[in-house]
C-alpha atoms as a PDB file:
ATOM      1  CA  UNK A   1      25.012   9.740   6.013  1.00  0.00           C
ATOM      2  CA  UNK A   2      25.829   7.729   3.049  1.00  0.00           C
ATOM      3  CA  UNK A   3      23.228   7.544  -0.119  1.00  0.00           C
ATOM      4  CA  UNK A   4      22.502   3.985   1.094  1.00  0.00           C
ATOM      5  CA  UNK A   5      19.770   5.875   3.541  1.00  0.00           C
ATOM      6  CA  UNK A   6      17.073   8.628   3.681  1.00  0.00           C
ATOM      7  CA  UNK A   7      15.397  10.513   6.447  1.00  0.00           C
ATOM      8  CA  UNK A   8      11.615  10.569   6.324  1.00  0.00           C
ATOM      9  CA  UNK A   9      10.854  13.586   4.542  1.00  0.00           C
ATOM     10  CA  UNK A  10      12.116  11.843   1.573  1.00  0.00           C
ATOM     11  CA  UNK A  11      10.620   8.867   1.839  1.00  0.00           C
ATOM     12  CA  UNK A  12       7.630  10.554   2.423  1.00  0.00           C
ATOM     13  CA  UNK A  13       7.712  12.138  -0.922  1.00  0.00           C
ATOM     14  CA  UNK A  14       8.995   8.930  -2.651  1.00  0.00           C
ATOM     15  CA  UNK A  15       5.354   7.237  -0.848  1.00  0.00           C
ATOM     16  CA  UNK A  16       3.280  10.257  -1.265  1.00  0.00           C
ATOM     17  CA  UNK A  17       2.371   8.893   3.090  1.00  0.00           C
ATOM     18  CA  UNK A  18       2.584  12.248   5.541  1.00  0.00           C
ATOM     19  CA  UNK A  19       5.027  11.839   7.736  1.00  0.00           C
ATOM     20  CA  UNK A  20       2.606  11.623  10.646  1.00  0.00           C
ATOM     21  CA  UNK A  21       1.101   8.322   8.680  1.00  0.00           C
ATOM     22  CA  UNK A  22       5.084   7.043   8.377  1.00  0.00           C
ATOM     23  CA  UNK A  23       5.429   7.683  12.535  1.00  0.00           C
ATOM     24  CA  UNK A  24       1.904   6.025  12.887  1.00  0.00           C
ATOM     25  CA  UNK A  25       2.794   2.841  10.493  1.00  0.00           C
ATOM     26  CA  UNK A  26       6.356   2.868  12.831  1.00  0.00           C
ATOM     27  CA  UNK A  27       4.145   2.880  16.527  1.00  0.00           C
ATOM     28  CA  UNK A  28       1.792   0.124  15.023  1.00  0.00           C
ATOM     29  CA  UNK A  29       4.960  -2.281  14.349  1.00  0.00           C
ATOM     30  CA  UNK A  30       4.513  -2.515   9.911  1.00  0.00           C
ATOM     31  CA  UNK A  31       7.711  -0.279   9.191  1.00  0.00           C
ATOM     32  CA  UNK A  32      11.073   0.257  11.550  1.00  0.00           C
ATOM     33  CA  UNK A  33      13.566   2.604  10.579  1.00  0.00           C
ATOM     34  CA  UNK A  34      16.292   0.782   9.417  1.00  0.00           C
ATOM     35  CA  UNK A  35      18.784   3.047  10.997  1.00  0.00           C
ATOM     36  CA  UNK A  36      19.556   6.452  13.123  1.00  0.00           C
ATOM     37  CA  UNK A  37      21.793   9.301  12.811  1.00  0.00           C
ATOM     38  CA  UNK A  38      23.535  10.952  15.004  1.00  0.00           C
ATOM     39  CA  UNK A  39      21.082  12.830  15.802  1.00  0.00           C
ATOM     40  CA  UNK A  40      18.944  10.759  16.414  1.00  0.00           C
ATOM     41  CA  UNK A  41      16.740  11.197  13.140  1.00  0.00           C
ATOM     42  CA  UNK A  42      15.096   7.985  11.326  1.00  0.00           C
ATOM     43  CA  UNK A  43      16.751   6.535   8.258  1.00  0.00           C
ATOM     44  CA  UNK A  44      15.161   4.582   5.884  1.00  0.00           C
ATOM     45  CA  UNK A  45      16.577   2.375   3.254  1.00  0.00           C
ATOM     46  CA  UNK A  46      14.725   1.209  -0.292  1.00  0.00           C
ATOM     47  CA  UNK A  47      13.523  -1.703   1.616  1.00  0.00           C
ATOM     48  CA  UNK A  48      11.771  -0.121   3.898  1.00  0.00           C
ATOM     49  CA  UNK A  49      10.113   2.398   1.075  1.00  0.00           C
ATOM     50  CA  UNK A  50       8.870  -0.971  -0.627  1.00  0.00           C
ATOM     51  CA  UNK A  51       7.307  -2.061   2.560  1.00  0.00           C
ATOM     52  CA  UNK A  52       5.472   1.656   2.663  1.00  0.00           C
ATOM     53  CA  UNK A  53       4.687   1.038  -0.748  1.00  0.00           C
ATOM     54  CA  UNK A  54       2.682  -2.527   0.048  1.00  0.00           C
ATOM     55  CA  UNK A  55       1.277  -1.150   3.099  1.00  0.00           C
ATOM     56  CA  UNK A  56       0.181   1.972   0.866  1.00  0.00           C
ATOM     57  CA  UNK A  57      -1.075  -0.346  -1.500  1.00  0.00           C
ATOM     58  CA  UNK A  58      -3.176  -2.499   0.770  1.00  0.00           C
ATOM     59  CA  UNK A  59      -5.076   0.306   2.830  1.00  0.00           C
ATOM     60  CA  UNK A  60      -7.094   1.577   0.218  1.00  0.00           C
ATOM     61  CA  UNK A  61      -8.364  -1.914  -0.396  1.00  0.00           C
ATOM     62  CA  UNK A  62      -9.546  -2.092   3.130  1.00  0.00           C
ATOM     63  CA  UNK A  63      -7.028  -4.397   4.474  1.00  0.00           C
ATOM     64  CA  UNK A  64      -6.387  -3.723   8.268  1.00  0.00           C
ATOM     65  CA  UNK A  65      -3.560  -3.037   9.928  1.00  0.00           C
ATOM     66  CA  UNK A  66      -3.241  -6.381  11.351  1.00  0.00           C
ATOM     67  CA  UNK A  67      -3.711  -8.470   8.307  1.00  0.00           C
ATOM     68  CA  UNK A  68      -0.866  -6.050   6.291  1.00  0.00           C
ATOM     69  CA  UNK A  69       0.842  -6.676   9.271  1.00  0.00           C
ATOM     70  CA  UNK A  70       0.387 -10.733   8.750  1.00  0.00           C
ATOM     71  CA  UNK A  71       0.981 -10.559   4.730  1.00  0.00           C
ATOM     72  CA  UNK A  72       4.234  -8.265   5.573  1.00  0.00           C
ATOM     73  CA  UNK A  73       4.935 -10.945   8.141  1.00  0.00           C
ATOM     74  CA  UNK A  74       5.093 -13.995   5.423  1.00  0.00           C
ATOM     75  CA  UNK A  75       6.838 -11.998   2.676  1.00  0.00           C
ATOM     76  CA  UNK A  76       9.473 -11.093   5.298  1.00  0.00           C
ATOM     77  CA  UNK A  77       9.819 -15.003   5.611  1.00  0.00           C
ATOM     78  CA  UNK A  78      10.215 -15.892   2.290  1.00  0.00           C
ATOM     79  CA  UNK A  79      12.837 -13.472   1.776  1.00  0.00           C
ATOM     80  CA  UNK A  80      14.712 -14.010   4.670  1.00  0.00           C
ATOM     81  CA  UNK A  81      18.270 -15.483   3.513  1.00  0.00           C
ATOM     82  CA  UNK A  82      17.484 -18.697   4.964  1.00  0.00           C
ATOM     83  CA  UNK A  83      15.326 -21.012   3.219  1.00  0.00           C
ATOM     84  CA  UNK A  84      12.389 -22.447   5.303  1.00  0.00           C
ATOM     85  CA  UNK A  85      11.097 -26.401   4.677  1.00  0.00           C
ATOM     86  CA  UNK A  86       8.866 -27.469   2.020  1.00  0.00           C
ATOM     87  CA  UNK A  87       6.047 -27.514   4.103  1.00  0.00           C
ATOM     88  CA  UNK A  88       6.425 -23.549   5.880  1.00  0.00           C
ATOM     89  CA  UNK A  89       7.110 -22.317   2.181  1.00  0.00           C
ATOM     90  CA  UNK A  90       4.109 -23.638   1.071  1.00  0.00           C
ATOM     91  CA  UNK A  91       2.173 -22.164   4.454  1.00  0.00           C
ATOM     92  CA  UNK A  92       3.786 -18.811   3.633  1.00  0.00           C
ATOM     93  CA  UNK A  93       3.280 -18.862   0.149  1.00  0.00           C
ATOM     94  CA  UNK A  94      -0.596 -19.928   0.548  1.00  0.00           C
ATOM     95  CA  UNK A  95      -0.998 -16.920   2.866  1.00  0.00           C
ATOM     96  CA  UNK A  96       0.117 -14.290   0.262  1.00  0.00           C
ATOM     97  CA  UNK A  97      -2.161 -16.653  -2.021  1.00  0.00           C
ATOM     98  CA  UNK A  98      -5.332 -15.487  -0.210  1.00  0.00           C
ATOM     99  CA  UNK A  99      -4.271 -11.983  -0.179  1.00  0.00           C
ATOM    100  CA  UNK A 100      -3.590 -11.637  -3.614  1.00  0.00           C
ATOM    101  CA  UNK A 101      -7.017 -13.359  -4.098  1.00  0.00           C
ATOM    102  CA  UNK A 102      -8.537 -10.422  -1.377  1.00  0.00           C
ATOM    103  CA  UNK A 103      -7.080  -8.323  -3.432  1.00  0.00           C
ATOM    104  CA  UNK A 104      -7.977  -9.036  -7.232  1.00  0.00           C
ATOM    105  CA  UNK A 105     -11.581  -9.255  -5.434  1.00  0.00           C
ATOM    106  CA  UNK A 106     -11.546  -6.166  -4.007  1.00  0.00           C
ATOM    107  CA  UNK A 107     -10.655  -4.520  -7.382  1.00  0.00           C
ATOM    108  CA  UNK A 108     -13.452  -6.141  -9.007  1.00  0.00           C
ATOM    109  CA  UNK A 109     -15.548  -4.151  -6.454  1.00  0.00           C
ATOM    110  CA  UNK A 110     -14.148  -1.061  -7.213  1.00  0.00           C
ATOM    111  CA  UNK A 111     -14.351  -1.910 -10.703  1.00  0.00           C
ATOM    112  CA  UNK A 112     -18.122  -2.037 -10.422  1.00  0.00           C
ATOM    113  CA  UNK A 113     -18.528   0.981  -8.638  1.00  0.00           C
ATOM    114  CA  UNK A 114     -15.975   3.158 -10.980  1.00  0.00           C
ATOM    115  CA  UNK A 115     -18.183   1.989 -14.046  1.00  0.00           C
ATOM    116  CA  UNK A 116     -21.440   3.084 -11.887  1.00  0.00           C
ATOM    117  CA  UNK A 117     -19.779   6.243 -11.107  1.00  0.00           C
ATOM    118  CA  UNK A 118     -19.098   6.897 -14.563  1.00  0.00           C
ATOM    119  CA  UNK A 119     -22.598   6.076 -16.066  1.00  0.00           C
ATOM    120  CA  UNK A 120     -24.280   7.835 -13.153  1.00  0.00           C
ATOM    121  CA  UNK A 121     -21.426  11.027 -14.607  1.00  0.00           C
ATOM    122  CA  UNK A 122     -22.292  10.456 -18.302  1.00  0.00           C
ATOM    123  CA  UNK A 123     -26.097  10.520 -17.270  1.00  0.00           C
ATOM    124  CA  UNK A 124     -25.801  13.736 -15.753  1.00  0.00           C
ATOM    125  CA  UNK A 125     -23.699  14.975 -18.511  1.00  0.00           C
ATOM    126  CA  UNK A 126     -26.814  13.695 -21.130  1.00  0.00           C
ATOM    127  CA  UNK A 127     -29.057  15.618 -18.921  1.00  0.00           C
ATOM    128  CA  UNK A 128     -27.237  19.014 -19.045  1.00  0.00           C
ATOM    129  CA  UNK A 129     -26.758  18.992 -22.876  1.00  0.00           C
ATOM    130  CA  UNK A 130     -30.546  18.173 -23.076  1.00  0.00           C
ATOM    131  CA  UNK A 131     -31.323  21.221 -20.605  1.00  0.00           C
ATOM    132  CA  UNK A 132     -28.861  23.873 -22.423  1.00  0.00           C
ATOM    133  CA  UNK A 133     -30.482  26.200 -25.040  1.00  0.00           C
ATOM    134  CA  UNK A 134     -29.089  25.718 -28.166  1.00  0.00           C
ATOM    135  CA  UNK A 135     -26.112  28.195 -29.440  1.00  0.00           C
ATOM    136  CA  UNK A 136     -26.209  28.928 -32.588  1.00  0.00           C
END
């Protein structure tokens, strides 16, 4: 095997995914192993760890498998080697528009609840410090 590839237990690590999520994201179509060995073992090359990464990215932000699926779809268009017509760019390059916008909306979300989370923290905090006996 040259250093060009890695089997999945490394790019498990390099994704922080369980290998069971990497076999699951492989059955559902998102990632393909770029390669085998010999023995039959999946190799993956740093392309296919940055589309891990995106798909990684994504879930948390409740994105479903078929819409990472369609995003992954359009970014593998645009950087396919051949360049598509003015008017398929523009398609392709609208539909990562609205995910980008999905996804700087869905961060605003999580901002409000991480700011919630920590006042509702702090307030429990305040309350403990009022409840403790004094040390002296």
């Amino acid at each position: 095997m040259d250093g060009k590839h890695m089997q999945i237990g490394e790019v498990a690590a390099r994704t922080e995914l369980s290998l069971r999520t990497i076999r699951h994201y492989e059955e559902t179509g998102l990632v393909v192993p770029s390669a085998r060995s010999q023995g039959g073992f999946r190799l993956y090359t740093e392309n296919d760890v940055a589309r891990l990464m995106v798909i990684r990215r994504m879930k948390p932000l409740g994105f479903t498998l078929d819409q990472m699926r369609d995003l992954l779809d359009a970014t593998d268009h645009l950087d396919a080697g051949v360049e598509p017509g003015p008017a398929e760019r523009e398609a392709l390059l609208e539909r990562v528009r609205e995910y980008e916008k999905a996804a700087a909306a869905q961060v605003e979300k999580l901002r409000i609840q991480l700011a919630r989370a920590e006042d509702f923290a702090a307030s429990l905090r305040a309350r403990l410090s009022e409840s403790e006996p004094a040390r002296t």
